[in-house]
C-alpha atoms as a PDB file:
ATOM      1  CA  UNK A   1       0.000   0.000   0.000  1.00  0.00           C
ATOM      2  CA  UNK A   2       1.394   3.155  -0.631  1.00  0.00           C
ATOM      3  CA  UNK A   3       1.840   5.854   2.429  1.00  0.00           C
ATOM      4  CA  UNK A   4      -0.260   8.770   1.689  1.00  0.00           C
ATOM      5  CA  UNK A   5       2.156  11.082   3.046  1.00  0.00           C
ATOM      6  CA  UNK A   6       2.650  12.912   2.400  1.00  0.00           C
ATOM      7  CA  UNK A   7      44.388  14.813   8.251  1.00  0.00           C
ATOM      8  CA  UNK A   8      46.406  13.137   5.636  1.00  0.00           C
ATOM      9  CA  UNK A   9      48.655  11.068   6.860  1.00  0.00           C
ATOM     10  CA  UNK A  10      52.147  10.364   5.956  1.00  0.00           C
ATOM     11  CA  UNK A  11      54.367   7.934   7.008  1.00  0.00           C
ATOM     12  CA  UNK A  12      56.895   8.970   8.586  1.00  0.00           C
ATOM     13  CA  UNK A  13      61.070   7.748   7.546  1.00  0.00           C
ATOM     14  CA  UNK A  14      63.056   8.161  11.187  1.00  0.00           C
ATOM     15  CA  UNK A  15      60.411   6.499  13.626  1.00  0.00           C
ATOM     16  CA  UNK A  16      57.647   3.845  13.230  1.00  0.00           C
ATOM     17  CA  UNK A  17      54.357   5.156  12.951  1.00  0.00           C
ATOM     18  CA  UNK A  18      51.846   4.536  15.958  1.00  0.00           C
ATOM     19  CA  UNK A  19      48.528   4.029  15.685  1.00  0.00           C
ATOM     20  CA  UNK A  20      45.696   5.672  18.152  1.00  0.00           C
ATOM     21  CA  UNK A  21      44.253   4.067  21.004  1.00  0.00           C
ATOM     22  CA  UNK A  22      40.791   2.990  19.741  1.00  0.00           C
ATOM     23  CA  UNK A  23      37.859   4.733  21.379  1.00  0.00           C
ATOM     24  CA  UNK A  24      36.026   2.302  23.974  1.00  0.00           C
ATOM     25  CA  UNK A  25      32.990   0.510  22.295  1.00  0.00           C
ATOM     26  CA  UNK A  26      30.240  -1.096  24.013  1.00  0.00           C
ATOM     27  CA  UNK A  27      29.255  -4.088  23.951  1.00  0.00           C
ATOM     28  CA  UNK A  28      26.671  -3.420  21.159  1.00  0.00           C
ATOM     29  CA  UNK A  29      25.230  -0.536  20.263  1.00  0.00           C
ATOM     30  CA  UNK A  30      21.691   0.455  19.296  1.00  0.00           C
ATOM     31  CA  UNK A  31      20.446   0.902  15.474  1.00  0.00           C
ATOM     32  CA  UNK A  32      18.535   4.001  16.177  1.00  0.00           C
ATOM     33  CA  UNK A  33      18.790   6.307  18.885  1.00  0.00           C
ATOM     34  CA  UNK A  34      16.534   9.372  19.407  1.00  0.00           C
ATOM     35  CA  UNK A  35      16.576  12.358  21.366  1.00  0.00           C
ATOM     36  CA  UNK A  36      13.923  13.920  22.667  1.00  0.00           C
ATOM     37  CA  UNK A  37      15.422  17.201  23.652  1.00  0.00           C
ATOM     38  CA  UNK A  38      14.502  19.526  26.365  1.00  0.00           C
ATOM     39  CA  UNK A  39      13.446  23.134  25.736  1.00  0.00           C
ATOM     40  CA  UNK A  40      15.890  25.008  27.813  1.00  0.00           C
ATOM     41  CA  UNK A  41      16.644  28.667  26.002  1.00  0.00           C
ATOM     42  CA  UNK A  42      19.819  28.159  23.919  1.00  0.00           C
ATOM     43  CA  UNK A  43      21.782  29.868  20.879  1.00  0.00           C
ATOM     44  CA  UNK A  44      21.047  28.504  18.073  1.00  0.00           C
ATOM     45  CA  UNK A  45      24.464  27.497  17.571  1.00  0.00           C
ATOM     46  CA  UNK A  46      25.229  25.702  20.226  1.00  0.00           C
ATOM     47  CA  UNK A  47      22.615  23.728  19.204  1.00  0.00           C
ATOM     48  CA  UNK A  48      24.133  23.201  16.384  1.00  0.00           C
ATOM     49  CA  UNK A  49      27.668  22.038  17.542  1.00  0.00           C
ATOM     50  CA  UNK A  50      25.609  19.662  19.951  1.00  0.00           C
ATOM     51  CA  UNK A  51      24.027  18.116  17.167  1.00  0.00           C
ATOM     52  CA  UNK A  52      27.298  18.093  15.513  1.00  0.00           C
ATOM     53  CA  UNK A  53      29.231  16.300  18.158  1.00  0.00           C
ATOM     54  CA  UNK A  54      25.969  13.424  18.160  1.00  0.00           C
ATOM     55  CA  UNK A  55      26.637  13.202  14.135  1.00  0.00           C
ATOM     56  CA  UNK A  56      30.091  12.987  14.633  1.00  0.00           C
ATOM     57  CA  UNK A  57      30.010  10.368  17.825  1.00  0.00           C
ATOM     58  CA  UNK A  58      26.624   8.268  15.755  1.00  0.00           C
ATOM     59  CA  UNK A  59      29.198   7.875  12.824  1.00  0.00           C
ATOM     60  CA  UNK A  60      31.810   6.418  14.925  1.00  0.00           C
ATOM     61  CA  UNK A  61      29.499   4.213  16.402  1.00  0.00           C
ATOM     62  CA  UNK A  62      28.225   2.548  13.631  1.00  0.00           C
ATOM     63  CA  UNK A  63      24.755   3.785  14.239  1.00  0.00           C
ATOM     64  CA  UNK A  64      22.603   4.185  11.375  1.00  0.00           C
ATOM     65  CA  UNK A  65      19.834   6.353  12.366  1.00  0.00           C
ATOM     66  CA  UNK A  66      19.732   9.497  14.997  1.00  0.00           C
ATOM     67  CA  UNK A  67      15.812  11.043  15.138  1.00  0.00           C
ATOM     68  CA  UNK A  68      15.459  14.446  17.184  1.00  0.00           C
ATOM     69  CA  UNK A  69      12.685  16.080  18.500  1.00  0.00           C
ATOM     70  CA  UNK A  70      13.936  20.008  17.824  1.00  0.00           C
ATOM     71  CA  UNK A  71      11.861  22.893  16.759  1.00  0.00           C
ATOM     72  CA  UNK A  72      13.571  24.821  14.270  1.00  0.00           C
ATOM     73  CA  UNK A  73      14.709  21.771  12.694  1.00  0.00           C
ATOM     74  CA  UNK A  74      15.472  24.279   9.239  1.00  0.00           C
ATOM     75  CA  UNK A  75      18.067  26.787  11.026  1.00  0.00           C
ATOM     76  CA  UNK A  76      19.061  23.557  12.849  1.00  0.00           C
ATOM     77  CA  UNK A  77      19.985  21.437  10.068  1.00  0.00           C
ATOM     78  CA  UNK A  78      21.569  24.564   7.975  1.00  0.00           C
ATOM     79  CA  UNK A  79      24.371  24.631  11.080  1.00  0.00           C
ATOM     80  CA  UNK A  80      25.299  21.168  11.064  1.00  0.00           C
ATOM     81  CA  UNK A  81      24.945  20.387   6.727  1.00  0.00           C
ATOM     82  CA  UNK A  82      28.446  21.723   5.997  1.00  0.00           C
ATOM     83  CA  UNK A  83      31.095  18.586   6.004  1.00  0.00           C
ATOM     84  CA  UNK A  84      28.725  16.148   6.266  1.00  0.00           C
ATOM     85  CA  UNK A  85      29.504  14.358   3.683  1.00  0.00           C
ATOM     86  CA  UNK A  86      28.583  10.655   4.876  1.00  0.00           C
ATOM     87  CA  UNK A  87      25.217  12.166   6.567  1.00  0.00           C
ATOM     88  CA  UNK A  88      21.789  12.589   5.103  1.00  0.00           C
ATOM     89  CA  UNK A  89      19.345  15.048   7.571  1.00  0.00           C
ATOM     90  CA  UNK A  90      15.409  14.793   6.975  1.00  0.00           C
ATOM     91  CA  UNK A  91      13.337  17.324   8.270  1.00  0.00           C
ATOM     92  CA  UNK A  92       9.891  16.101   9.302  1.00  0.00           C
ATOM     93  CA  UNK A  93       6.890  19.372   9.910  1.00  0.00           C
ATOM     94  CA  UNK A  94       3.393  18.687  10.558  1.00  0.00           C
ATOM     95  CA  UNK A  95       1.785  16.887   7.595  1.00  0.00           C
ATOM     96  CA  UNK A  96       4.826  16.443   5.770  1.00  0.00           C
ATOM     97  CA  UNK A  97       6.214  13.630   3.661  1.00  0.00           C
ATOM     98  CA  UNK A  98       9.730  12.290   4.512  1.00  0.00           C
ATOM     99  CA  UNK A  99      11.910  13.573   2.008  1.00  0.00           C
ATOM    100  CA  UNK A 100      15.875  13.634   2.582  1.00  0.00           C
ATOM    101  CA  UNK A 101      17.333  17.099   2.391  1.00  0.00           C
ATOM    102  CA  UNK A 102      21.003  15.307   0.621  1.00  0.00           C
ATOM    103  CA  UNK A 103      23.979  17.001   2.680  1.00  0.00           C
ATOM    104  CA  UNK A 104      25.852  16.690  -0.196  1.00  0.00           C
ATOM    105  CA  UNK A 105      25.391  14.587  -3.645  1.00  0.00           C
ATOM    106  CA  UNK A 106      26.464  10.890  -2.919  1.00  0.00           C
ATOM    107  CA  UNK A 107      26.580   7.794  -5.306  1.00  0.00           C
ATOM    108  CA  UNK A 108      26.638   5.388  -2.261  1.00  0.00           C
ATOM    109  CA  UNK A 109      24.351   5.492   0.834  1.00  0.00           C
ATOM    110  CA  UNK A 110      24.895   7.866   3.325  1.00  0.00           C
ATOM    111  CA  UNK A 111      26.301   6.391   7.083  1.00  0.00           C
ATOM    112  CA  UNK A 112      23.894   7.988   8.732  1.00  0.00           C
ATOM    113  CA  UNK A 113      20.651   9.203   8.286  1.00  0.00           C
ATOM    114  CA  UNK A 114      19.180  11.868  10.891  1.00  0.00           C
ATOM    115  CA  UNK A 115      15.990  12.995  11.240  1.00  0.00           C
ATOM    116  CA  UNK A 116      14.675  16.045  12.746  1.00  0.00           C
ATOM    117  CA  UNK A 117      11.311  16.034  13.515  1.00  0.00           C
ATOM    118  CA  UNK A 118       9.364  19.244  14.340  1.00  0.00           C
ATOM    119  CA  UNK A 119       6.150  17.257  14.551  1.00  0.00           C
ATOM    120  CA  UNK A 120       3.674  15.418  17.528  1.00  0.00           C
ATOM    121  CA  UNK A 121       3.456  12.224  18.216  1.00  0.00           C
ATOM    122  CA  UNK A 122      -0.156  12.252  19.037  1.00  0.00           C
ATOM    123  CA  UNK A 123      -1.540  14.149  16.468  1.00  0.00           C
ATOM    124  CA  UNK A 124       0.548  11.947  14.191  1.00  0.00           C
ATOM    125  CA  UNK A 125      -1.907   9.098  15.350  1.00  0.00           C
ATOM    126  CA  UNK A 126      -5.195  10.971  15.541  1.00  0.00           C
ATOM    127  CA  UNK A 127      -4.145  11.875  11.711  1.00  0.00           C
ATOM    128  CA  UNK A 128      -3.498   8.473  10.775  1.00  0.00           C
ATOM    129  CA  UNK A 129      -6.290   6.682  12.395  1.00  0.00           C
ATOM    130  CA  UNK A 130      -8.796   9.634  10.284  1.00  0.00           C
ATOM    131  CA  UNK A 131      -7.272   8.150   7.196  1.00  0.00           C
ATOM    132  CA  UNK A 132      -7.765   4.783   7.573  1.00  0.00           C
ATOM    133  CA  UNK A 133     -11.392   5.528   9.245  1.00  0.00           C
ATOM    134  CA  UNK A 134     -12.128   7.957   6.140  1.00  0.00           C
ATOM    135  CA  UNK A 135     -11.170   4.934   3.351  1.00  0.00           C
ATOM    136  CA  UNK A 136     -13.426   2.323   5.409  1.00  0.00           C
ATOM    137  CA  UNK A 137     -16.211   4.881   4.962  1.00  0.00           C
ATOM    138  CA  UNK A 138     -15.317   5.459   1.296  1.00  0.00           C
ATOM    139  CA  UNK A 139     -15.850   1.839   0.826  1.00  0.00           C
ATOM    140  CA  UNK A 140     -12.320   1.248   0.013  1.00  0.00           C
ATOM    141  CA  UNK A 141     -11.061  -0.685   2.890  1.00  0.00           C
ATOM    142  CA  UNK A 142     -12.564  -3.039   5.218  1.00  0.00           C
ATOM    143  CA  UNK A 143     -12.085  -2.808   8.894  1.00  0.00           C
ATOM    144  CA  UNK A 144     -10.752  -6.146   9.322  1.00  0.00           C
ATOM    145  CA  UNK A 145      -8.145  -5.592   6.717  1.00  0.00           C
ATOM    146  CA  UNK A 146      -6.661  -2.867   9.286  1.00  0.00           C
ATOM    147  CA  UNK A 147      -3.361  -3.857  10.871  1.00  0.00           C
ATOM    148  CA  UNK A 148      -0.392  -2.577  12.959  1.00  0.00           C
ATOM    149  CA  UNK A 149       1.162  -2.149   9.478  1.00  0.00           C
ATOM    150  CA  UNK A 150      -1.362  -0.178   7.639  1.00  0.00           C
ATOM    151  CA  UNK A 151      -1.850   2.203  10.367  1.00  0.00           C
ATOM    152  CA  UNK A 152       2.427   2.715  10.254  1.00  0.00           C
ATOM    153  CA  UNK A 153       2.154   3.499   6.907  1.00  0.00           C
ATOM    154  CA  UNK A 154      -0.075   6.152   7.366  1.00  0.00           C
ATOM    155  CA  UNK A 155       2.446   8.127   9.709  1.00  0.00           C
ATOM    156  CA  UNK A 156       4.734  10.766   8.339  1.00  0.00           C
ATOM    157  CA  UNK A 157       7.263   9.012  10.062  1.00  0.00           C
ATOM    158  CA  UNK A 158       6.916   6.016   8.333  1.00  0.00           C
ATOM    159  CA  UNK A 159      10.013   5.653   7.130  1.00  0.00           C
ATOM    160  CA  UNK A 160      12.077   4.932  10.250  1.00  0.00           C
ATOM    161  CA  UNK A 161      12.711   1.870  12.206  1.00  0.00           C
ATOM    162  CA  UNK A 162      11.772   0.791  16.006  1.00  0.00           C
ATOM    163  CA  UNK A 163      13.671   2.964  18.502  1.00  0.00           C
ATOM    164  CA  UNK A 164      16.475   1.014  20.426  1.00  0.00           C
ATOM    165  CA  UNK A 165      17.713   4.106  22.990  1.00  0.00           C
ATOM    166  CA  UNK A 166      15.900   7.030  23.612  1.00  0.00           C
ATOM    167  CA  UNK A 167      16.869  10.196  25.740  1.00  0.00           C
ATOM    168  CA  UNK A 168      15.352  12.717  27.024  1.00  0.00           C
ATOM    169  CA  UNK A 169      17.717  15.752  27.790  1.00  0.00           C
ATOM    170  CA  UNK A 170      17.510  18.655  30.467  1.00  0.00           C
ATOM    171  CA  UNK A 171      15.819  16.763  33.751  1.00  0.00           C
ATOM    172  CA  UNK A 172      12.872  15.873  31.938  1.00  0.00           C
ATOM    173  CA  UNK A 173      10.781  13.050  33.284  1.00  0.00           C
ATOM    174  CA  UNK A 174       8.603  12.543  29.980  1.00  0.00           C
ATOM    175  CA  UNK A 175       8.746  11.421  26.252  1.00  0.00           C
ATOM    176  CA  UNK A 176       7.345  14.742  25.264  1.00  0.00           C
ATOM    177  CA  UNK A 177       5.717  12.547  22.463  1.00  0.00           C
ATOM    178  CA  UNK A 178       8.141  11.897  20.577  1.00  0.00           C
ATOM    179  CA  UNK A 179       7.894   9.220  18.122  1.00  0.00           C
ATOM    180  CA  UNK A 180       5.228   7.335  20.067  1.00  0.00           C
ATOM    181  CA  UNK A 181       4.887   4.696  17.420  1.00  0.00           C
ATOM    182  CA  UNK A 182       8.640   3.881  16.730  1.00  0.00           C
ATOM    183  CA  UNK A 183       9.361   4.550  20.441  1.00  0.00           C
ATOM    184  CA  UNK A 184       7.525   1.190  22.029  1.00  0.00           C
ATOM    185  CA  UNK A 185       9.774  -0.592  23.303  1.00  0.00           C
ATOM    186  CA  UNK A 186      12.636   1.461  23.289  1.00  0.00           C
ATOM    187  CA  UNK A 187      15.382   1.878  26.306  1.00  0.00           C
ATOM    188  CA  UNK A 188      14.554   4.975  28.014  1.00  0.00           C
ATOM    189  CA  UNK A 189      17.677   7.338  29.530  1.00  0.00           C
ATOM    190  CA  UNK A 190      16.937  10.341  31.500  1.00  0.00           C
ATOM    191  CA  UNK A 191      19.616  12.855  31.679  1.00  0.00           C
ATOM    192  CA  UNK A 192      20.239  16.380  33.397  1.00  0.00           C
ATOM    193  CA  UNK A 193      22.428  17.345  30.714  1.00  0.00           C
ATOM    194  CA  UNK A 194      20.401  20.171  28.330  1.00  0.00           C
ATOM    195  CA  UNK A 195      20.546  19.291  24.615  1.00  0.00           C
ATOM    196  CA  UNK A 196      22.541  22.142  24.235  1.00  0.00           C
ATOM    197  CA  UNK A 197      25.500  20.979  26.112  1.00  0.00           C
ATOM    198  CA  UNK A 198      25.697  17.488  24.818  1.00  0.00           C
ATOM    199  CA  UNK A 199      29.196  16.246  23.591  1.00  0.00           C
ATOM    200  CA  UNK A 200      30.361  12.985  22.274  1.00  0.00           C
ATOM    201  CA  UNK A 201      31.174  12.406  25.945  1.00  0.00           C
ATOM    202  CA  UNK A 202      27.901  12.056  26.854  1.00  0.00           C
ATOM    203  CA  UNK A 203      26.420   9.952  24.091  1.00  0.00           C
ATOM    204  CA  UNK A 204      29.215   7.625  25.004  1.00  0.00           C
ATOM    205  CA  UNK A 205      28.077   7.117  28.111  1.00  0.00           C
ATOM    206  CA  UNK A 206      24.454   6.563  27.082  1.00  0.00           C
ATOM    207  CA  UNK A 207      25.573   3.655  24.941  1.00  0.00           C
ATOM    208  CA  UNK A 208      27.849   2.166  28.142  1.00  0.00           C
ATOM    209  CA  UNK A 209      24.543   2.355  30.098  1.00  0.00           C
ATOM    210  CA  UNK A 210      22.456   0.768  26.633  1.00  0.00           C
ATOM    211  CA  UNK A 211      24.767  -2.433  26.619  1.00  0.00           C
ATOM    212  CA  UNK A 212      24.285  -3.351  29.865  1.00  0.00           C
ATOM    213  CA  UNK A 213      20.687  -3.427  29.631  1.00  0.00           C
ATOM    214  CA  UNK A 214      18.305  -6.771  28.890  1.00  0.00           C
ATOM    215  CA  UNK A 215      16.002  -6.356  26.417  1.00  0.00           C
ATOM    216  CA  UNK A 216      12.840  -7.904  26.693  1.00  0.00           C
ATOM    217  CA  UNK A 217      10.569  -5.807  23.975  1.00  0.00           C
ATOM    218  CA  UNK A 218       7.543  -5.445  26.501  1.00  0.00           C
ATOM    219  CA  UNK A 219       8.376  -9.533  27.749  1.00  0.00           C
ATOM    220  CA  UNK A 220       8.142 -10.665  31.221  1.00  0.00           C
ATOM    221  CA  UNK A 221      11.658 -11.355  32.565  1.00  0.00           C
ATOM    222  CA  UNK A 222      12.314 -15.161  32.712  1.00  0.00           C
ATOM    223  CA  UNK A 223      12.088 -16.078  36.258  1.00  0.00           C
END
């Protein structure tokens, strides 16, 4: 069915060359981690270097998907598009179809692919359900064809996979919404840290505490 929505480095001839200690992984690391970020007053910019560091730390990582919740997700993107060459950003508004917004032309696919999503999780639903409620009346579908599926295909954010970590930045105690659908089973980390302060540091240490978790996908625990 198809979704309605819409350094070079040169050896060197008098010593040996050494390599660099390699950054600490975790044990394994999520596919998609989102951010759900506070909304503590911050310049624009630093926002942008935040974001920046995430990119830079997701890419590392080996993660292939970073979804934030961020309202000027336009100015946003614009500070953090330059040099990302191995990064596609998506900006998702209210009633909007997914549509990448290329860094920069590619031939292969891009390492990471971030979304920033200026829209509501509820609403998201409300609007999807009205579809699928509007085609039954039309005579076009019959409620017992309706699925989990169907209804995911009717959300803007469609496109991107289940949630594996998400945080919520700046002391907040909620999911503000975010990505309700794709969020379901995801590991939840509060942190005190604003969005605006975020550094590789930090996402580190979000993926230390995200290996050493048991997922059990809504599952009771074996006893």
């Amino acid at each position: 069915m198809t979704p309605p929505f819409a350094s070079i480095v040169l050896p060197l001839l008098t010593r040996p060359r050494v390599s660099p200690a390699p950054a600490p992984q975790p044990v394994r690391a999520p596919s998609h981690v989102a951010i759900a970020m506070d909304g503590a007053a911050a310049d624009p910019g630093q926002r942008a270097h935040a974001l920046a560091e995430l990119i830079a730390g997701c890419v590392d990582r080996g993660i292939g998907w970073l979804s934030v919740e961020a309202a000027g997700a336009v100015e946003l993107a614009d500070g953090v598009r330059h040099g990302q060459s191995d990064v596609s950003i998506t900006i998702l508004r209210p009633g909007s179809t997914p549509a990448p917004q290329e860094s920069r032309v590619r031939t292969r696919e891009p390492r990471l692919r971030v979304t920033l999503c200026e829209s509501g999780g509820r609403n998201e639903l409300v609007a999807a359900a009205s579809k699928l409620a509007a085609a039954v009346a039309a005579g076009k579908l019959l409620t017992a064809e309706i699925d989990s599926e169907m209804l995911r295909l009717q959300l803007p954010t469609y496109t991107l996979p289940p949630v594996d970590l998400l945080i919520r930045t700046g002391g907040g105690g909620t999911l503000s919404g975010f990505l309700l659908w794709q969020a379901a089973y995801a590991e939840l980390l509060f942190i005190d840290t604003p969005f605006a302060e975020l550094r590789r540091s930090h996402l580190d240490a979000a993926l230390n505490d995200y290996a050493r978790r048991k997922r059990t996908f809504g599952a009771l625990p074996a006893r």
